[in-house]
N, C-alpha and C. Protein backbone atom coordinates (compact mmCIF):
# COMPACT_ATOMS: atom_id res chain seq x y z
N UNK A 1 -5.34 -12.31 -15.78
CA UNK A 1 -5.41 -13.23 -14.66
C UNK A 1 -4.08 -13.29 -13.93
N UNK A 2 -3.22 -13.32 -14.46
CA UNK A 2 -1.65 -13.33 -13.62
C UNK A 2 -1.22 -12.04 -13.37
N UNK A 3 -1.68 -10.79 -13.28
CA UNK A 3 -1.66 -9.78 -13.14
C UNK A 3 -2.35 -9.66 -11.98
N UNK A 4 -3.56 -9.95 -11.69
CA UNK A 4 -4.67 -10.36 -10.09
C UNK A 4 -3.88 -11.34 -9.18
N UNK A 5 -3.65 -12.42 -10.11
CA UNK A 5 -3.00 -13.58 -9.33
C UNK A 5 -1.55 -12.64 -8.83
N UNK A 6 -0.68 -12.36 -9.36
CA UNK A 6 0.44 -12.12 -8.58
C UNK A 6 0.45 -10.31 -7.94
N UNK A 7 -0.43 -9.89 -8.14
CA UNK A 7 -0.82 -9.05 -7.32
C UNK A 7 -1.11 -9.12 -5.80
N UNK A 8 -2.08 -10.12 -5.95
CA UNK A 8 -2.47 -10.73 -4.91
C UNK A 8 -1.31 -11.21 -3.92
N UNK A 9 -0.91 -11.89 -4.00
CA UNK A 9 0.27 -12.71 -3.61
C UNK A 9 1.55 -11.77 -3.05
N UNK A 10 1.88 -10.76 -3.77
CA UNK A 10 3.13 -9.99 -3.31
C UNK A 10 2.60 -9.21 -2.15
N UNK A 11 2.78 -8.59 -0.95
CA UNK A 11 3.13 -7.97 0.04
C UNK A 11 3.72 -6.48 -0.33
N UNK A 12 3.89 -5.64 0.54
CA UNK A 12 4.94 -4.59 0.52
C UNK A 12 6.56 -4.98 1.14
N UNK A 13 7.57 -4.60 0.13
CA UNK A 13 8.96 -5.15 1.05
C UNK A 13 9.37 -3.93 1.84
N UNK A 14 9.36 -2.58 1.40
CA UNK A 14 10.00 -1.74 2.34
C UNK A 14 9.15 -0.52 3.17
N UNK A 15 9.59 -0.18 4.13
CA UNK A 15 8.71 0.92 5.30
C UNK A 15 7.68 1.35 4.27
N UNK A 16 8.05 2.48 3.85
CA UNK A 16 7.29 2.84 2.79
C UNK A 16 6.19 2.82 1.99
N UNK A 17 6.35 1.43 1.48
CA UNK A 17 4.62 0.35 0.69
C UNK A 17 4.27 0.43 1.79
N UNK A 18 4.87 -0.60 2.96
CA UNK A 18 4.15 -0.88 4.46
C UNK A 18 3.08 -0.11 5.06
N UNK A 19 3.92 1.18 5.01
CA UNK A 19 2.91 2.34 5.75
C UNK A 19 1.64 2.96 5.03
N UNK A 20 2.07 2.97 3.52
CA UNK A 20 1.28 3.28 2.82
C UNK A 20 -0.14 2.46 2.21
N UNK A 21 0.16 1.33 2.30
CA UNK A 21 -0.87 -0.32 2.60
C UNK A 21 -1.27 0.18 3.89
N UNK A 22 -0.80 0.04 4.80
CA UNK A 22 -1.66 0.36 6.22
C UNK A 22 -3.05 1.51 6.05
N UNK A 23 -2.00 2.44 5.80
CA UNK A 23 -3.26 3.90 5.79
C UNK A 23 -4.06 3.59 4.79
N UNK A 24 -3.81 3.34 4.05
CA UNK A 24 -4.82 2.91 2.64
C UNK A 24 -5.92 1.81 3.02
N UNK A 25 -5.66 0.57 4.12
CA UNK A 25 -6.35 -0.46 3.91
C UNK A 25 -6.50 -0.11 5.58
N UNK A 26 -6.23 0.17 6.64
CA UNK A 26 -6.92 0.35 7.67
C UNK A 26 -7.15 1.59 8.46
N UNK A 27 -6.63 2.34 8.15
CA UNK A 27 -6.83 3.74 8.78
C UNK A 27 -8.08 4.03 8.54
N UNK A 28 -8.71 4.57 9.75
CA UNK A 28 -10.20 4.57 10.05
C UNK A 28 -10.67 5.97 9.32
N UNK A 29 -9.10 7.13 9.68
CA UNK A 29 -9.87 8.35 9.02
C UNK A 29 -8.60 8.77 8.19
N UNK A 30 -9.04 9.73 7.36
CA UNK A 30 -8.35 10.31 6.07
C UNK A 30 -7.28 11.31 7.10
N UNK A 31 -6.05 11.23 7.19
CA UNK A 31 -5.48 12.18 8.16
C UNK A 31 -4.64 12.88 7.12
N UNK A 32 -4.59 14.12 6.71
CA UNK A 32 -3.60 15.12 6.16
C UNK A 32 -2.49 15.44 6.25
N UNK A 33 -1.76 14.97 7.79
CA UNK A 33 -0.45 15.02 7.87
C UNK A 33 -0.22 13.70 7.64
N UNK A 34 -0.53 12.03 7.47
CA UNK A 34 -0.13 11.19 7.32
C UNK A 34 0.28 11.09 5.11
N UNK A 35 -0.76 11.95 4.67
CA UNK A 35 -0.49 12.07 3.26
C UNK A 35 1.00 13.28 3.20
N UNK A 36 1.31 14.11 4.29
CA UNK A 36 2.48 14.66 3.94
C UNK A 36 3.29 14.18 4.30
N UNK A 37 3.29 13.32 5.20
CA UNK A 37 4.87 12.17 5.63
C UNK A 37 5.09 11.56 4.04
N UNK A 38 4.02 10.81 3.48
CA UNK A 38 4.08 10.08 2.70
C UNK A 38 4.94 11.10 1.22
N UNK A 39 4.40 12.27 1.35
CA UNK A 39 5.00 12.83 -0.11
C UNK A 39 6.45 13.47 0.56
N UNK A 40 6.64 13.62 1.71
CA UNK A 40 7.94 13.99 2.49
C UNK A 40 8.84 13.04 1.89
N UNK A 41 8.13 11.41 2.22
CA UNK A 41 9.31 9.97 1.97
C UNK A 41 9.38 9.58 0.51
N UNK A 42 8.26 10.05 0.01
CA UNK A 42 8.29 9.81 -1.06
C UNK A 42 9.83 11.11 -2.17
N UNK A 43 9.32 12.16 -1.65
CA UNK A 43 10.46 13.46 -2.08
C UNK A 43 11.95 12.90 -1.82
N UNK A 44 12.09 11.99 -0.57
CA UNK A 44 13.44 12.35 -0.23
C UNK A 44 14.38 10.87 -0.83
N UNK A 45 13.49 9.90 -0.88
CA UNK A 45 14.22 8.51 -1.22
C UNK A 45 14.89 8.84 -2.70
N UNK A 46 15.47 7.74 -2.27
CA UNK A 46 16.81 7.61 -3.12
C UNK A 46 16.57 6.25 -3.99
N UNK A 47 15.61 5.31 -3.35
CA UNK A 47 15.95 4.49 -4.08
C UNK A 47 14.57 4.34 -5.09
N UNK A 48 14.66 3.89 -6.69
CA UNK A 48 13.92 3.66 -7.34
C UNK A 48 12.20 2.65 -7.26
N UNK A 49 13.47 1.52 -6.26
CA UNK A 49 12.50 0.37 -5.99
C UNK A 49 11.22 1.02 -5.15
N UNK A 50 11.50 1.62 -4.55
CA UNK A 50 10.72 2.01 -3.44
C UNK A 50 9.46 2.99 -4.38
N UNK A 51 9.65 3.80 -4.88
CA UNK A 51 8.61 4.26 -5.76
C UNK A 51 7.82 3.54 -6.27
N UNK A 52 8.65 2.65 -7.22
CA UNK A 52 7.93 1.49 -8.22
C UNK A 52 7.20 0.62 -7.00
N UNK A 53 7.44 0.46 -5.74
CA UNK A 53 6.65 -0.22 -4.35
C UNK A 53 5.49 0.79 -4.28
N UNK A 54 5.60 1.95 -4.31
CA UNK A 54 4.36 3.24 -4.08
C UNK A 54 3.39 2.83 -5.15
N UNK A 55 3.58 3.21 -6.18
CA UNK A 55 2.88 2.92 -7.54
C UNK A 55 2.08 1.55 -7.67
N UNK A 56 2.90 0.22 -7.12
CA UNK A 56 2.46 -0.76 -7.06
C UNK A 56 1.15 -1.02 -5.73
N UNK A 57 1.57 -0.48 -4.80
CA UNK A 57 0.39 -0.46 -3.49
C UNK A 57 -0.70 0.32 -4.13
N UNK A 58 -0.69 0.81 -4.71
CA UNK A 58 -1.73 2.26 -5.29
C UNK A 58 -2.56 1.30 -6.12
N UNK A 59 -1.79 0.85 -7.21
CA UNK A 59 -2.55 0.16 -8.37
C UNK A 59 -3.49 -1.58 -7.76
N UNK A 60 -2.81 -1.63 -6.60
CA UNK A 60 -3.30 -2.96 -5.74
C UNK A 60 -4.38 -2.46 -5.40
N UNK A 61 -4.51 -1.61 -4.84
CA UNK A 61 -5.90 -0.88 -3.71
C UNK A 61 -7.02 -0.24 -5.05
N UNK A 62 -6.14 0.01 -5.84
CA UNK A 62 -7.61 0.61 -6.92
C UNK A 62 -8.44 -0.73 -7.16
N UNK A 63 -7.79 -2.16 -7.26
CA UNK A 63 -8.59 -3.02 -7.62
C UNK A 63 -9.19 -3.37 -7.06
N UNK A 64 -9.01 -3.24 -5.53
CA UNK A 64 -10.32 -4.04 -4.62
C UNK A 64 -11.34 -4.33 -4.79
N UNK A 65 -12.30 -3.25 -5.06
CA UNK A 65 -13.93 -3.02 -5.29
C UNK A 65 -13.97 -2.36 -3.85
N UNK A 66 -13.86 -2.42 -2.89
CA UNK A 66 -13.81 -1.18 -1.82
C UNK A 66 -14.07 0.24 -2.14
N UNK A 67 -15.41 0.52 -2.45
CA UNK A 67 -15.33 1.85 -2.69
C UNK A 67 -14.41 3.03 -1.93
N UNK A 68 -14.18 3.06 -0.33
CA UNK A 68 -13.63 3.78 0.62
C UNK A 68 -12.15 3.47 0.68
N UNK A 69 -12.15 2.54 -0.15
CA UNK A 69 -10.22 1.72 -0.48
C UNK A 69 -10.43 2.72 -1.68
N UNK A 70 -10.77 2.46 -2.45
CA UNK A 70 -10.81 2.85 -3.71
C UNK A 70 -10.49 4.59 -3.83
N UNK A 71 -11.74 5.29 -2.75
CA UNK A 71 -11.82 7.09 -2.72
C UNK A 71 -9.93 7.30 -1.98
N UNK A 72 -10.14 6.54 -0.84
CA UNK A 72 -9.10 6.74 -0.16
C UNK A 72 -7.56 6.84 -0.91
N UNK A 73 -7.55 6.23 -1.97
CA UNK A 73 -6.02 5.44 -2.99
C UNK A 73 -6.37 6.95 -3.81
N UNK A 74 -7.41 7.25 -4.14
CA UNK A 74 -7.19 8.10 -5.22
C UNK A 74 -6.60 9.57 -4.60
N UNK A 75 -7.52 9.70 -3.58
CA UNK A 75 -7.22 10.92 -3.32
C UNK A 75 -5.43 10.83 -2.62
N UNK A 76 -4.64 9.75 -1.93
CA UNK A 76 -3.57 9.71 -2.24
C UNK A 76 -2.83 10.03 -3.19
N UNK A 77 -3.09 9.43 -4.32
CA UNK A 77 -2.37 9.43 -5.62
C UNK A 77 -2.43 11.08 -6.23
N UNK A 78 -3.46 11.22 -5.73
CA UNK A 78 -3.70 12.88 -6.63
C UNK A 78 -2.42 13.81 -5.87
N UNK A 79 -2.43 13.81 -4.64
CA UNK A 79 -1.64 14.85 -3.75
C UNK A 79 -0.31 14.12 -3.79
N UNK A 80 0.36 12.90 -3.98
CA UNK A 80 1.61 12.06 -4.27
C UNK A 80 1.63 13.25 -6.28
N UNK A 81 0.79 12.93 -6.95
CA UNK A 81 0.81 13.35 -8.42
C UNK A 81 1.45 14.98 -8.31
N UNK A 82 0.57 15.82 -7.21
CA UNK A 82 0.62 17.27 -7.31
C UNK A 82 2.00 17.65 -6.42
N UNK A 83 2.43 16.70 -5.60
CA UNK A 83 3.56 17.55 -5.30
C UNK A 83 4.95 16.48 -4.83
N UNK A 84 5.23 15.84 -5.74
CA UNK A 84 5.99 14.92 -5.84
C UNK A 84 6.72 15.04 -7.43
N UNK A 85 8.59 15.29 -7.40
CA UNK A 85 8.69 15.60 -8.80
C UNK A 85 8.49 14.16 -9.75
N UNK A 86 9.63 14.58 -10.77
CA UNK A 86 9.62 13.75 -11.79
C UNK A 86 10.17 12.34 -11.37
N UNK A 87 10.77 12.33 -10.88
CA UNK A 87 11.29 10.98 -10.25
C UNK A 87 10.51 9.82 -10.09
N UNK A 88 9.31 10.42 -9.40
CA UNK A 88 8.37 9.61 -9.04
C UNK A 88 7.28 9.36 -10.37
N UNK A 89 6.96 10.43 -11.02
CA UNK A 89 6.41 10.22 -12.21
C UNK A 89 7.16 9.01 -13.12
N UNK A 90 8.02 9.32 -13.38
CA UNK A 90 9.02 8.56 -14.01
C UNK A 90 8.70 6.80 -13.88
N UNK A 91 8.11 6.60 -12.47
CA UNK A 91 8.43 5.18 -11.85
C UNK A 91 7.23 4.33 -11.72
N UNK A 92 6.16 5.31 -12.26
CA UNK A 92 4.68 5.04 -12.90
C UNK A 92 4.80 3.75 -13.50
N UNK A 93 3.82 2.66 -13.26
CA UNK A 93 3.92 1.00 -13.77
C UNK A 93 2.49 1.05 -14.58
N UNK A 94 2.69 0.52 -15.55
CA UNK A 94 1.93 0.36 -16.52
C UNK A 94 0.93 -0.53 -15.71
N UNK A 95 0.67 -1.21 -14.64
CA UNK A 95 0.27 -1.94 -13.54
C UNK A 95 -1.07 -0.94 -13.33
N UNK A 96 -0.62 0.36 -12.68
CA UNK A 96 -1.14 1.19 -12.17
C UNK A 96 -1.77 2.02 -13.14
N UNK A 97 -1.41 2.23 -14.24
CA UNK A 97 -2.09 3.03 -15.42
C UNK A 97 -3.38 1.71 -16.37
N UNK A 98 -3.59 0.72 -16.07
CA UNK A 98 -4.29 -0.17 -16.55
C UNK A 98 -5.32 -0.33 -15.18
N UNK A 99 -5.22 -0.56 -14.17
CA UNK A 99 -5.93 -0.20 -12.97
C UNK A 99 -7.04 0.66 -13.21
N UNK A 100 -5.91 2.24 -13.17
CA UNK A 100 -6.63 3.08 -13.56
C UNK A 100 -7.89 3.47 -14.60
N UNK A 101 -7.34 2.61 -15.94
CA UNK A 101 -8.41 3.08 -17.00
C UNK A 101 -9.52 1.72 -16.88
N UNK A 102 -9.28 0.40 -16.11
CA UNK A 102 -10.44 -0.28 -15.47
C UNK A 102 -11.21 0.53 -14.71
N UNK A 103 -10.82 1.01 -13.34
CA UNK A 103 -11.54 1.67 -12.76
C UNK A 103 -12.88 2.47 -13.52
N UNK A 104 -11.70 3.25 -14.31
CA UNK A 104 -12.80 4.32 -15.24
C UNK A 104 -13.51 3.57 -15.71
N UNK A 105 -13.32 2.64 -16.85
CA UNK A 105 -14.52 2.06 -17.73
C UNK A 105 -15.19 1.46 -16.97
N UNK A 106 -15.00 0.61 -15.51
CA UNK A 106 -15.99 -0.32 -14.56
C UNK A 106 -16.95 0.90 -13.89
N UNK A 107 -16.67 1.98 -13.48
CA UNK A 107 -17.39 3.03 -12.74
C UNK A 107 -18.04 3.59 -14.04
N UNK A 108 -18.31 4.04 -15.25
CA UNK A 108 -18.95 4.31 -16.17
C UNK A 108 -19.82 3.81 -16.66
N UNK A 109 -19.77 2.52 -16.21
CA UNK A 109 -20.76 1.76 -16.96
C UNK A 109 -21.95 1.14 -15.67
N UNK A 110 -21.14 2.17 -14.05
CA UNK A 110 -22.09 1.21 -12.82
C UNK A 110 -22.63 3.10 -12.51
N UNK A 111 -22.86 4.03 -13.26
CA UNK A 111 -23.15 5.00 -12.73
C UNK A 111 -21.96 6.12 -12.53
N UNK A 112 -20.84 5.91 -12.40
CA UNK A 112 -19.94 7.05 -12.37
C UNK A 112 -19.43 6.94 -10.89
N UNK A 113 -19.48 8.57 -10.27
CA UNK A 113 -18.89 9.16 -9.15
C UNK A 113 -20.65 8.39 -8.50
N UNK A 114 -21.72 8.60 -8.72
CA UNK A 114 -22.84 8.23 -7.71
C UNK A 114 -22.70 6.89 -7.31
N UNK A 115 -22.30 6.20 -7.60
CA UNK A 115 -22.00 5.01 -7.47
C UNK A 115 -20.65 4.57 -6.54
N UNK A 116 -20.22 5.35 -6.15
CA UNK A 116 -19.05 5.46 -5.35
C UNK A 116 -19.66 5.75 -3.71
């Protein structure tokens, strides 16, 4: 419950979450160069926080119930996963890895991928 609750509640603080909350929660279509800005800013920052901000917007949007929030976050995360180094791996929140294995067990038990 305080994990939803203060989920809820926090915002994005830097460009970064910002842009990445935007495309995730209103961008009408899936654009391919907007996922390579993102692994561009994501490659070049310097600062830690800002990752652990990536990871955290990601693990926010898996919870919605938005299926098209939901397709949209993943297929982010996969192409952020495939060409983004260790750095970013590294900055992975146990937030976002508990998300994740909800997702799975809530979609397994409503039908899977058909259900999406």
């Amino acid at each position: 419950l305080v994990d939803r609750f203060t989920t809820f509640m926090r915002e994005p603080m830097y460009s970064l979450g910002n842009a990445l909350s935007d495309y995730i929660y209103v961008s009408k279509t899936d654009d391919a160069s907007m996922v390579s800005n993102f692994i561009d800013r994501v490659n070049t920052t310097k600062d830690g926080d800002v990752l652990e901000e990536v990871w955290f917007v990601l693990a926010k949007a898996i919870d919605t119930g938005n299926n098209l929030v939901i397709i949209r976050t993943l297929n982010v995360s996969d192409s952020l996963v495939h060409n983004c180094g260790s750095r970013f791996y590294n900055a992975c929140s146990p937030l976002f890895m508990r998300r994740m294995k909800d997702l799975i067990n809530t979609k397994s038990f409503q039908g899977g991928a058909d259900n999406m």
